[in-house]
Protein backbone atom coordinates (compact mmCIF):
# COMPACT_ATOMS: atom_id res chain seq x y z
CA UNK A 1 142.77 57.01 93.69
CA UNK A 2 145.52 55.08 95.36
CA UNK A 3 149.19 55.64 94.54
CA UNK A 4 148.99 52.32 92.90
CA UNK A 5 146.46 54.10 90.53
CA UNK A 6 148.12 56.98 88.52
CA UNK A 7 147.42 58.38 85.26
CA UNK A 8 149.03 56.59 82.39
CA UNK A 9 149.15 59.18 79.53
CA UNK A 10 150.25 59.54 75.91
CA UNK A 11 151.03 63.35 75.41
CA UNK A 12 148.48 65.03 73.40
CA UNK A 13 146.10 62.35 73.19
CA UNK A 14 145.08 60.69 76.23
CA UNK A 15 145.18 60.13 79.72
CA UNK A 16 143.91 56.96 81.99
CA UNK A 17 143.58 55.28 85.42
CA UNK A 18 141.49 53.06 86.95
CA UNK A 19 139.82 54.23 90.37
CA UNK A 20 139.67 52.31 93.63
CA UNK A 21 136.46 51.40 92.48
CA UNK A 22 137.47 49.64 89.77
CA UNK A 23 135.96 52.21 87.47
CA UNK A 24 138.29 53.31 84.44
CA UNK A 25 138.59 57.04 83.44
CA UNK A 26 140.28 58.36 80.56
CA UNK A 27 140.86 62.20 79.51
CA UNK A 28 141.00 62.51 75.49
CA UNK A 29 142.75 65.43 74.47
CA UNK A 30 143.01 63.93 70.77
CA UNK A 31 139.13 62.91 70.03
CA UNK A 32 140.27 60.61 67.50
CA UNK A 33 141.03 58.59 70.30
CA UNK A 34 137.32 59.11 71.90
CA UNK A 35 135.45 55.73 69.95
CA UNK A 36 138.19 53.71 71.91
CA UNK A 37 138.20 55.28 75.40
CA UNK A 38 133.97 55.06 74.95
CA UNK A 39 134.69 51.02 74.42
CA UNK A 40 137.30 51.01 77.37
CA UNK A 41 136.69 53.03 79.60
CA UNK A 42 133.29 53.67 82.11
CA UNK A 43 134.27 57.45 82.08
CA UNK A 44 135.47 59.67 79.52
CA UNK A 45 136.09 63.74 79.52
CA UNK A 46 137.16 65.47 76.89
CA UNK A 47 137.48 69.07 76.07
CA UNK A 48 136.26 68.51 72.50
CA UNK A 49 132.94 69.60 71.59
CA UNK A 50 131.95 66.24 69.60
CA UNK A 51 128.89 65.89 67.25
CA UNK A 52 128.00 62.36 69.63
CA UNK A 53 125.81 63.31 72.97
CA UNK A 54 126.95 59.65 74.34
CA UNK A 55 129.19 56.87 74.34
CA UNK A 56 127.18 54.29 72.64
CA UNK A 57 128.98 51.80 75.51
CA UNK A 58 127.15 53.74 77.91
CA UNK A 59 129.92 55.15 79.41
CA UNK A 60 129.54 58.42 81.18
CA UNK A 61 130.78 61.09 78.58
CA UNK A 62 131.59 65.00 79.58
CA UNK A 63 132.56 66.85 77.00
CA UNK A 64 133.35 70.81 76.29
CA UNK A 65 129.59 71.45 75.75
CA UNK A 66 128.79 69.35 78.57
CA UNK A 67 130.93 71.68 80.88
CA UNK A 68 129.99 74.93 79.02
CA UNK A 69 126.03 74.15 79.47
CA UNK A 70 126.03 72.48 82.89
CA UNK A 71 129.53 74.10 84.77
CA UNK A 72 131.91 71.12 86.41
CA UNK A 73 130.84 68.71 87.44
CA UNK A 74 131.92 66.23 90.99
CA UNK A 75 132.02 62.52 90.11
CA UNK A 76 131.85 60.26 93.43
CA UNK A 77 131.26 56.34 93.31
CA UNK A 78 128.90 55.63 96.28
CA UNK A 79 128.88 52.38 98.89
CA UNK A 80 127.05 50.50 95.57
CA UNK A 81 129.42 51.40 93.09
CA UNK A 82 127.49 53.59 91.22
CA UNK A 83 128.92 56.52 90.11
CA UNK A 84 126.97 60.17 91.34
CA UNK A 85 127.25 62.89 89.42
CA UNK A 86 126.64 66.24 90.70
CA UNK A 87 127.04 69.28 88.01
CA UNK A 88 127.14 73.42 89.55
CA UNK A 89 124.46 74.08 87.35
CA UNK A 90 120.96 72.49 87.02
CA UNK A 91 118.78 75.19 85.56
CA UNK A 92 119.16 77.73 82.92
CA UNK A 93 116.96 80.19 85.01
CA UNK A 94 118.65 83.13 86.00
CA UNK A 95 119.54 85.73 84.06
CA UNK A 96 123.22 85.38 84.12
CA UNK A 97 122.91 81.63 83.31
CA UNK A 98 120.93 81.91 80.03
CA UNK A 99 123.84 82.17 77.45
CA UNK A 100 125.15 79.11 78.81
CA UNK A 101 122.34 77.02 76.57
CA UNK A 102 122.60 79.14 73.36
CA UNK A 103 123.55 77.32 70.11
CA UNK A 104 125.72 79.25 67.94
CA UNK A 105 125.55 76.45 65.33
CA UNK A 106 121.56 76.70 65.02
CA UNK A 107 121.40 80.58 66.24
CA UNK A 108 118.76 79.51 69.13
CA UNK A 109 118.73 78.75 72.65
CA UNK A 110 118.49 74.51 73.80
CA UNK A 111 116.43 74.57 76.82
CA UNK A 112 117.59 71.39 78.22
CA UNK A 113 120.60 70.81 79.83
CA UNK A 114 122.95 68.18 78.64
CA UNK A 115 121.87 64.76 79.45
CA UNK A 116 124.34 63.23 82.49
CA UNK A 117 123.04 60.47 84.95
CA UNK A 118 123.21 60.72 88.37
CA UNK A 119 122.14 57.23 89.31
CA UNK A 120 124.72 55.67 87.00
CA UNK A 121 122.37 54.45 84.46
């Protein structure tokens, strides 16, 4: 981001900028701020662990569960624009990586790992 493009933040609740790119990012620490940084922004992260699975803008979401099922993840817009998403984690697999997709909520384990594109669809 340039030096033109800083965060803009209201303590507590939310943080944005707009990339290079063009592409707007915004951090919700409050989530009842998250339905309006889904409509206004093309990326949102949040450390909330929200009932939702998506922004139904289509805007790339990462949330707490995202990050505790998947590890971080590296978001880099590509000569097209699109945004790339690469997360640490792509399998449940080993071992050592299995309690990452247990649901305390339900008691069981969710095979799948939390939907994220990579091709910016």
């Amino acid at each position: 981001m340039g030096a033109a493009n800083r965060f803009v933040c209201l303590k507590g609740a939310w943080c944005t900028a707009t990339h290079d790119s063009g592409y707007v990012l915004t951090i919700v620490e409050n989530p009842v701020y998250f339905g309006a940084a889904c409509d206004t922004a093309d990326i949102v992260v949040t450390p909330a662990r929200l009932r939702v699975t998506e922004c139904r803008s289509g805007a790339l979401l990462f949330t707490g569960e995202t990050s505790r099922r998947s590890g971080p993840a590296e978001i880099r817009i590509d000569d097209q624009g699109t945004p790339i998403v690469t997360t640490s984690y792509t399998t449940h697999d080993r071992p050592w990586m299995r309690h990452r997709a247990y649901n305390c909520r339900s008691g069981t384990f969710d095979d799948e790992l939390p939907v994220v594109s990579d091709n910016g669809e």
